[in-house]
Protein backbone atom coordinates (compact mmCIF):
# COMPACT_ATOMS: atom_id res chain seq x y z
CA UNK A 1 103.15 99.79 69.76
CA UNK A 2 105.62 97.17 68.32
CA UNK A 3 109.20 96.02 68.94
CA UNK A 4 110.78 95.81 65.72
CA UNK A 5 114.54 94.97 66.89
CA UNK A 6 116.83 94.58 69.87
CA UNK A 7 120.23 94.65 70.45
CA UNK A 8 121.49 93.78 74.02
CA UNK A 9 125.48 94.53 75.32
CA UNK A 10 126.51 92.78 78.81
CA UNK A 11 123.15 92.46 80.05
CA UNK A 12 122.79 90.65 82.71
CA UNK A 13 122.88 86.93 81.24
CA UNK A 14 120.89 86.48 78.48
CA UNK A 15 120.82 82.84 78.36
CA UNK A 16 117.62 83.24 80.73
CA UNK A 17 114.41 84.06 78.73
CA UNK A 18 112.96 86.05 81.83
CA UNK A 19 116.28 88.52 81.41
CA UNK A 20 115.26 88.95 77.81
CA UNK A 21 111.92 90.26 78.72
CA UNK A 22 113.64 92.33 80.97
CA UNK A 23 116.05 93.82 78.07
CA UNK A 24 112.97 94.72 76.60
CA UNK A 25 110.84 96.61 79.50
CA UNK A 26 114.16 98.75 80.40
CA UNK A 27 114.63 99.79 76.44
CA UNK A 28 111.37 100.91 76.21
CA UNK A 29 111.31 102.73 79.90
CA UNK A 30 115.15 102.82 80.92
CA UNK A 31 114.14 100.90 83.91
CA UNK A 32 113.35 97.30 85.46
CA UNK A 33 109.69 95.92 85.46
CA UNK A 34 111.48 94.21 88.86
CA UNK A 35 112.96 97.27 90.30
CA UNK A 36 116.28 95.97 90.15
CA UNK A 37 119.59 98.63 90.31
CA UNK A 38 121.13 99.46 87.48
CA UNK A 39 123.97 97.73 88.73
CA UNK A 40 122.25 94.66 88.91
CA UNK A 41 121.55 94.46 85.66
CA UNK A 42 125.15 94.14 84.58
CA UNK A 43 126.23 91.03 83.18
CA UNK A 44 128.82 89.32 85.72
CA UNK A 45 131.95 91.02 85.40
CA UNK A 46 131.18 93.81 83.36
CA UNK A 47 131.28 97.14 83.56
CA UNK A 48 128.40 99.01 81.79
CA UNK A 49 125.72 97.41 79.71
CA UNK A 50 124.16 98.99 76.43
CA UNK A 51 120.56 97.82 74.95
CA UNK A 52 118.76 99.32 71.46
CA UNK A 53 116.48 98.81 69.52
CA UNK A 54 113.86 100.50 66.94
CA UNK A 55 110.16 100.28 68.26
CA UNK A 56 107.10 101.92 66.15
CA UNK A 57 104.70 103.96 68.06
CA UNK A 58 101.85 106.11 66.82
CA UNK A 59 102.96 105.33 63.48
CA UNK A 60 105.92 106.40 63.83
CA UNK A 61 109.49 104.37 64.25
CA UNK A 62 112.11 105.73 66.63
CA UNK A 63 115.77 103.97 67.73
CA UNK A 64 116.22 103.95 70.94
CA UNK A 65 119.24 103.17 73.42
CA UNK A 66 119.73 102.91 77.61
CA UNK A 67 123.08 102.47 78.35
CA UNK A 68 124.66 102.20 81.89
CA UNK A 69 128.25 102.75 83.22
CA UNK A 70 129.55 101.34 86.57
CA UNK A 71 129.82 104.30 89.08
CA UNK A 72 128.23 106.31 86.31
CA UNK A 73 125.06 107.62 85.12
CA UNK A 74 122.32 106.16 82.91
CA UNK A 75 122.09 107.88 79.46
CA UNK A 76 119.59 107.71 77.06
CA UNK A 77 118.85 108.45 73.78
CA UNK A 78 115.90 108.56 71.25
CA UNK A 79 117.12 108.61 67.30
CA UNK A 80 120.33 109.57 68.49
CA UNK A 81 120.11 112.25 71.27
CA UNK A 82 120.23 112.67 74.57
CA UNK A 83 117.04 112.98 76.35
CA UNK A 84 115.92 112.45 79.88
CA UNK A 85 114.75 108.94 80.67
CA UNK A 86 111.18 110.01 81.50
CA UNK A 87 110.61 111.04 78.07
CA UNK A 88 110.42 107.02 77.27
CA UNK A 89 107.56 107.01 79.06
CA UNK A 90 105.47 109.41 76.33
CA UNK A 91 106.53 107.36 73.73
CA UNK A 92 106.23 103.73 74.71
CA UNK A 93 103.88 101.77 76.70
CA UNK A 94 104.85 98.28 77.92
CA UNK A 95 103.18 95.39 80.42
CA UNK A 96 104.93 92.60 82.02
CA UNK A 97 103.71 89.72 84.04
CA UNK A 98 105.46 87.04 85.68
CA UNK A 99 105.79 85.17 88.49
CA UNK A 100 107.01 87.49 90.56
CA UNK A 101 103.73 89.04 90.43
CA UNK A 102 102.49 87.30 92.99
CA UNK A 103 104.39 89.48 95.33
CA UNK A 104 102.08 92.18 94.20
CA UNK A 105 99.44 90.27 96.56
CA UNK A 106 101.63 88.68 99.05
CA UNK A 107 104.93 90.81 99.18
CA UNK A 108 105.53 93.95 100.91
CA UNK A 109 103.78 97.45 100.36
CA UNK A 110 107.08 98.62 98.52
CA UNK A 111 106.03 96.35 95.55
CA UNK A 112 102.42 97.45 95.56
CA UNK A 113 103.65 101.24 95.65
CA UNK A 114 106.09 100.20 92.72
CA UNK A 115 103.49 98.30 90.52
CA UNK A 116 101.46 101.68 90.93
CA UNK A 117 103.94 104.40 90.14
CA UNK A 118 105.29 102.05 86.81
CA UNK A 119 101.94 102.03 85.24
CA UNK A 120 100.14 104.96 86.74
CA UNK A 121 103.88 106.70 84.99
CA UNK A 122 102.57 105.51 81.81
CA UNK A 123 99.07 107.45 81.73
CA UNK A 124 100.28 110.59 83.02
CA UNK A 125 103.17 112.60 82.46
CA UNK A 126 102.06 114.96 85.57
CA UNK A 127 101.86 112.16 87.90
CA UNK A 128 105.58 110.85 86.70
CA UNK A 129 106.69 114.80 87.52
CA UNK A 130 104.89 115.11 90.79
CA UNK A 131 106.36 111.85 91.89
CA UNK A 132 110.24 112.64 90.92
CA UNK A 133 109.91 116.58 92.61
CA UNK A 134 107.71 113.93 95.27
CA UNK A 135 110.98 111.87 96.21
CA UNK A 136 113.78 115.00 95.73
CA UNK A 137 111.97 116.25 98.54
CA UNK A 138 111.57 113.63 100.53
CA UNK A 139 115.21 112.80 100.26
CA UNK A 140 116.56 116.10 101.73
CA UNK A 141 113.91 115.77 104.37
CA UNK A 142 115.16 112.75 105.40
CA UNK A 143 118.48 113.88 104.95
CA UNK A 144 117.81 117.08 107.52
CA UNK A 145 116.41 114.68 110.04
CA UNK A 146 119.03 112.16 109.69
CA UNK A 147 121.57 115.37 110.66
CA UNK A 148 119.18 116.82 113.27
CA UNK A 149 118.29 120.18 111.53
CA UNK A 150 115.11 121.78 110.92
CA UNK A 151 113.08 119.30 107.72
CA UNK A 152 109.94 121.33 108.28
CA UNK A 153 111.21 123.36 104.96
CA UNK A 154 110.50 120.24 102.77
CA UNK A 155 106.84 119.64 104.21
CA UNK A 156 105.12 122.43 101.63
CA UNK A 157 107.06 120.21 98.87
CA UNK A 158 105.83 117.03 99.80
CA UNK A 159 102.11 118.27 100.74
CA UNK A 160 102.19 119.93 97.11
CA UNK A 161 103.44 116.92 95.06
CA UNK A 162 102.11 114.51 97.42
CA UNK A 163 98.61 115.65 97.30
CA UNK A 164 98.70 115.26 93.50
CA UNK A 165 99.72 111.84 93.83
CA UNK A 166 97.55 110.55 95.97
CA UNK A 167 94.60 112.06 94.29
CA UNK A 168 96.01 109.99 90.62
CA UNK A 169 96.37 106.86 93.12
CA UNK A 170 93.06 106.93 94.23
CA UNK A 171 91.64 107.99 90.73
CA UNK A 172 93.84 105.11 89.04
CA UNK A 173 93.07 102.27 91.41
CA UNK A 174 89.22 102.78 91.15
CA UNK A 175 89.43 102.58 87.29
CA UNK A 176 91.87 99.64 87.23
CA UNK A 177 89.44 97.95 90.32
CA UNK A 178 86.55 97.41 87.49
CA UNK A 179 88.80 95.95 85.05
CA UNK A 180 90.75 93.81 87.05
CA UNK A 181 87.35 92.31 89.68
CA UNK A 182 86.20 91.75 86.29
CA UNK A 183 88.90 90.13 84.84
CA UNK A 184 89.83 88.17 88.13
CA UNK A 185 86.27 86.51 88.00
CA UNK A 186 86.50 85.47 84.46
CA UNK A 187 89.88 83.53 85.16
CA UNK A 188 88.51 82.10 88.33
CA UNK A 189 85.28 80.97 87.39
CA UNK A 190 83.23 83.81 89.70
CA UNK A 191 85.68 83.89 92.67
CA UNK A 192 85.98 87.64 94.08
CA UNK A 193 88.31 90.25 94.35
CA UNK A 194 88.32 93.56 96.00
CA UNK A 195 91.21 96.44 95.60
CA UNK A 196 91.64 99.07 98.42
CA UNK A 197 93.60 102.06 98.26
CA UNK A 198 95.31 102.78 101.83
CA UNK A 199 96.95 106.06 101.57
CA UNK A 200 98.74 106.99 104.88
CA UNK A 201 97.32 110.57 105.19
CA UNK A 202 93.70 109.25 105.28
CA UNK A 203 91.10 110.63 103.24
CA UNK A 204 87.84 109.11 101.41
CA UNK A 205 88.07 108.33 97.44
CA UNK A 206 86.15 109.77 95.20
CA UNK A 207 84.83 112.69 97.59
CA UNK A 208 87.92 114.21 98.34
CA UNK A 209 89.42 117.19 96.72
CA UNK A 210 92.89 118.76 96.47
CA UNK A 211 92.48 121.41 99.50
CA UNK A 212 91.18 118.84 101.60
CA UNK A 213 93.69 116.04 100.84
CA UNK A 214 95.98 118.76 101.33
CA UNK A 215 95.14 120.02 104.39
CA UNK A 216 94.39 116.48 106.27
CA UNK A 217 98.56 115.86 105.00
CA UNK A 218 99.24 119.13 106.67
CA UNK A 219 97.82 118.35 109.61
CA UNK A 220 99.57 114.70 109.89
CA UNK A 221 102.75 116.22 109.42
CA UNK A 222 102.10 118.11 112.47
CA UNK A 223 101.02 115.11 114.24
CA UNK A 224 104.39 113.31 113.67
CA UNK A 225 106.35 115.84 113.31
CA UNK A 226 108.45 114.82 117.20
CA UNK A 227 108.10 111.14 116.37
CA UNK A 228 109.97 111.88 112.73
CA UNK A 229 112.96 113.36 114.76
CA UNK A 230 113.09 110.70 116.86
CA UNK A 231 113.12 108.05 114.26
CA UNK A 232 115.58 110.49 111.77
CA UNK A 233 112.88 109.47 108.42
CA UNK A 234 109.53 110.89 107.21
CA UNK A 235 106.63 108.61 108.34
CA UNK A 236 103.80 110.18 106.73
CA UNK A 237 103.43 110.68 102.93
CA UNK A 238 102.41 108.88 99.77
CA UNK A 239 105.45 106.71 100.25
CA UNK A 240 104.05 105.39 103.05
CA UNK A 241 100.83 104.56 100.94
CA UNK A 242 99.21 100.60 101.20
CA UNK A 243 97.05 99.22 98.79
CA UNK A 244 94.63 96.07 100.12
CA UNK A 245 93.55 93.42 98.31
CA UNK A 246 90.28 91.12 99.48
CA UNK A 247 90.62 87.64 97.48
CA UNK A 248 86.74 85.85 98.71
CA UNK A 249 86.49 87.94 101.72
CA UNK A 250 89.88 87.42 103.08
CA UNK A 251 93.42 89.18 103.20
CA UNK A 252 94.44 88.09 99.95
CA UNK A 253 98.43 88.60 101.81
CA UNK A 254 97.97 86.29 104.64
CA UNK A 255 95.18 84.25 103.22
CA UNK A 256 95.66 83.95 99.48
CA UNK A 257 96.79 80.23 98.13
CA UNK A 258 99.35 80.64 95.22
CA UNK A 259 96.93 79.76 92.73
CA UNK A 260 94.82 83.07 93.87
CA UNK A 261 97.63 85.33 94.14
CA UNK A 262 98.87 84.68 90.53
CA UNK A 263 95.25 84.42 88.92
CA UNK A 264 95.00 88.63 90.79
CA UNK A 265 98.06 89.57 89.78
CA UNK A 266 97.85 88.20 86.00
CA UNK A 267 94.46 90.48 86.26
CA UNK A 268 95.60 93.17 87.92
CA UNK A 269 98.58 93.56 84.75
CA UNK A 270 95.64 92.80 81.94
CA UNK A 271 93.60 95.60 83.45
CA UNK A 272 96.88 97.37 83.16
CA UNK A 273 96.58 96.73 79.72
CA UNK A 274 93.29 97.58 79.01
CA UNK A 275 93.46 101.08 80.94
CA UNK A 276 96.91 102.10 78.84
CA UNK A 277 95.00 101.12 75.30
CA UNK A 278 92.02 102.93 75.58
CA UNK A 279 93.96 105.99 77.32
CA UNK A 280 96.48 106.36 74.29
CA UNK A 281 94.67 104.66 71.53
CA UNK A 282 97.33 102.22 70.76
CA UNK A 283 98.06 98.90 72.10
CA UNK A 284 100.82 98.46 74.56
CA UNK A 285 103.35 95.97 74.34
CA UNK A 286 102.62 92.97 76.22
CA UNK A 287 105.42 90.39 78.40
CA UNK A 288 104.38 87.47 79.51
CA UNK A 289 106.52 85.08 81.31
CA UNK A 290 105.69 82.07 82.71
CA UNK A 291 101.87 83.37 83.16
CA UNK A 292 100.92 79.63 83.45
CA UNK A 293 103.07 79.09 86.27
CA UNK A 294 100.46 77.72 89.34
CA UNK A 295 97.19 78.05 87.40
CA UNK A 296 95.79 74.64 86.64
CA UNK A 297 94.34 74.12 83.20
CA UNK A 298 91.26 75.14 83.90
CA UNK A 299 92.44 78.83 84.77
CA UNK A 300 94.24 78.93 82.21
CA UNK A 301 92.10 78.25 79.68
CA UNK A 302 90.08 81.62 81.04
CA UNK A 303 92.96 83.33 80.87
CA UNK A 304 93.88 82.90 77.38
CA UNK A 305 90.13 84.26 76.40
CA UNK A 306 91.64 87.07 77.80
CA UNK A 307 94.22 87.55 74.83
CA UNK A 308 91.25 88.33 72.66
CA UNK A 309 92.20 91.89 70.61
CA UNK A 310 95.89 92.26 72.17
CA UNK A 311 98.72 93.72 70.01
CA UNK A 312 102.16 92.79 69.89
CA UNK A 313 102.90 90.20 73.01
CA UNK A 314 105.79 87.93 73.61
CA UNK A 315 105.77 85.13 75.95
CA UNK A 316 107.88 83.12 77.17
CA UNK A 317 107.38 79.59 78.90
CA UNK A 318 110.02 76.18 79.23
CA UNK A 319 107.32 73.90 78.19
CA UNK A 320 104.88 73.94 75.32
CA UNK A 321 102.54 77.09 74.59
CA UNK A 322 99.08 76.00 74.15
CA UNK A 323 98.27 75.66 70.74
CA UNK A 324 95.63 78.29 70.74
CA UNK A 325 98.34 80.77 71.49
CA UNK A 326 100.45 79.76 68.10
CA UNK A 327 98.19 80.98 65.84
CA UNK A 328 99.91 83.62 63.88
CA UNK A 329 102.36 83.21 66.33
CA UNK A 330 106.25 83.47 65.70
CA UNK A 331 108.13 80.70 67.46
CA UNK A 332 111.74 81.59 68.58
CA UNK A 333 113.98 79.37 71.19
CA UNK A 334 116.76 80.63 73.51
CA UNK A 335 119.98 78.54 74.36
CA UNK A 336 123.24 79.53 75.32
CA UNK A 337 122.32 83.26 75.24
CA UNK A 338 121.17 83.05 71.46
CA UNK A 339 118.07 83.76 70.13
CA UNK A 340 116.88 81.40 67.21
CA UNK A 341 113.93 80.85 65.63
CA UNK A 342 112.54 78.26 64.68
């Protein structure tokens, strides 16, 4: 897949090259990389925002536009018409790292569960359905709790979507685990890494099968179902979900140095990578911002073997790129909001 043009309308403020990247990732899949609001994204002051662009997928090229109005809803459109903004997702395929990736490893489970659902979204079309029927349920759930009436109606919805998406979790983070211990120890020099998935309805991975997933999610509802009343919200589901990660034996969250956490998380997005190109056949595009930030030289050095057979990436950094990373290379600079090349 390849970006062939953007054009970006009160979008947050372009004159930062991270926000750039970030006009990119939402044209492609209507949404932030960061999980930032639509209204966030607005440039100061204004009152909706409007990004296109063509892109070439498959071999084919299709124009594409997310557009956003305050107090309004998001519309978007492929060659012209309307269409809902999962559909994005079966045409385009798109990885970003940056420094906030770190939080990945050190931040709170939100941002692990988020990381997940983006690129698990972009294999599979039934796990992108399960999870939006997942959360309609759970709102009105929480909704009938928050008002004191009866929310055991929702629990057959979430133990039917749920179940689905815990089963793609667990199937997703074992495949992306090889990639990413693998990758991890290449850009480290041999150091390990270990990726656990914690669901909150517990069940063992890679033995377990839809009935009994299903039935052990029944049977927590039950459990909680008093305590859920008293605290007005659902506390057991896939949205509860944790995912661990083991950096050299250790809690990579509490015990991870800054170095480690963004040397993980810069693995954890080129595993990413590799999983989405041999799953659809076709490179994804690739954002990299900052990647060097708190690797010394040595890291990154390992890191940059890791470019090897990529498609279309941009990357942004305020120094100098390394030289090995020009070749072929376009070179474009940003000031004042304006993109020039040079």
């Amino acid at each position: 897949m390849a970006i062939l043009s953007l054009e970006t309308t009160n979008f947050r403020n372009l004159s930062g090259k991270t926000n750039l990247l970030e006009a990119i990732f939402v044209v492609c899949l209507g949404r932030s990389q960061r999980g930032a609001a639509d209204l966030v994204l607005l440039n100061s002051g204004a009152e909706h925002y409007r990004l296109s662009g063509e892109v070439e997928s498959g071999g084919r090229r299709v124009k594409l536009a997310v557009a956003y109005q305050k107090g309004g809803r998001k519309k978007v459109t492929l060659d012209g018409s309307l269409v809902r903004a999962a559909e994005l997702y079966e045409h385009n395929s798109i990885v970003a790292a940056g420094p906030e990736d770190s939080q990945v490893l050190s931040g709170p489970p939100s941002g692990r569960r988020l990381f997940v659902d983006l690129y698990l979204s972009q294999l599979s079309r039934t796990y992108l359905a399960d999870l939006s029927d997942y959360q309609r349920a759970l709102v009105q759930k929480n909704a009938a709790l928050r008002n004191e009436l009866d929310p055991s109606p929702f629990d057959p919805l979430l133990v039917q979507y749920g179940t689905r998406i815990m089963l793609e979790r667990a199937e997703f983070l074992s495949a992306l685990t090889v990639k990413a211990v693998t990758g991890y120890a290449a850009i480290t020099g041999g150091e390990e890494l270990l990726v656990e998935y914690q669901p909150k309805v517990p069940f063992e991975s890679g033995k377990a099968d839809a009935a009994g997933v299903a039935s052990a999610f029944r049977a927590a509802l039950e459990k909680m179902e008093q305590r859920e009343r008293a605290a007005q919200t659902s506390l057991v589901g896939p949205h509860r979900d944790e995912i661990g990660f083991i950096i050299c034996g250790l809690p990579a969250r509490t015990h991870g140095s800054q170095g480690q956490w963004r040397a993980a998380a810069v693995a954890l997005k080129l595993a990413v990578y590799e999983l989405i190109r041999e799953k659809r056949g076709e490179a994804p595009v690739l954002l990299l911002d900052e990647i060097f930030a708190e690797l010394d030289n040595e890291r990154a050095e390992r890191l940059m073997e890791r470019f090897g057979g990529a498609g279309q990436i941009f990357l942004t950094t305020a120094g100098e790129p390394p030289d090995s990373l020009l070749h072929k290379a376009r070179r474009f600079r940003l000031v004042g909001g304006e993109v020039r090349e040079e």
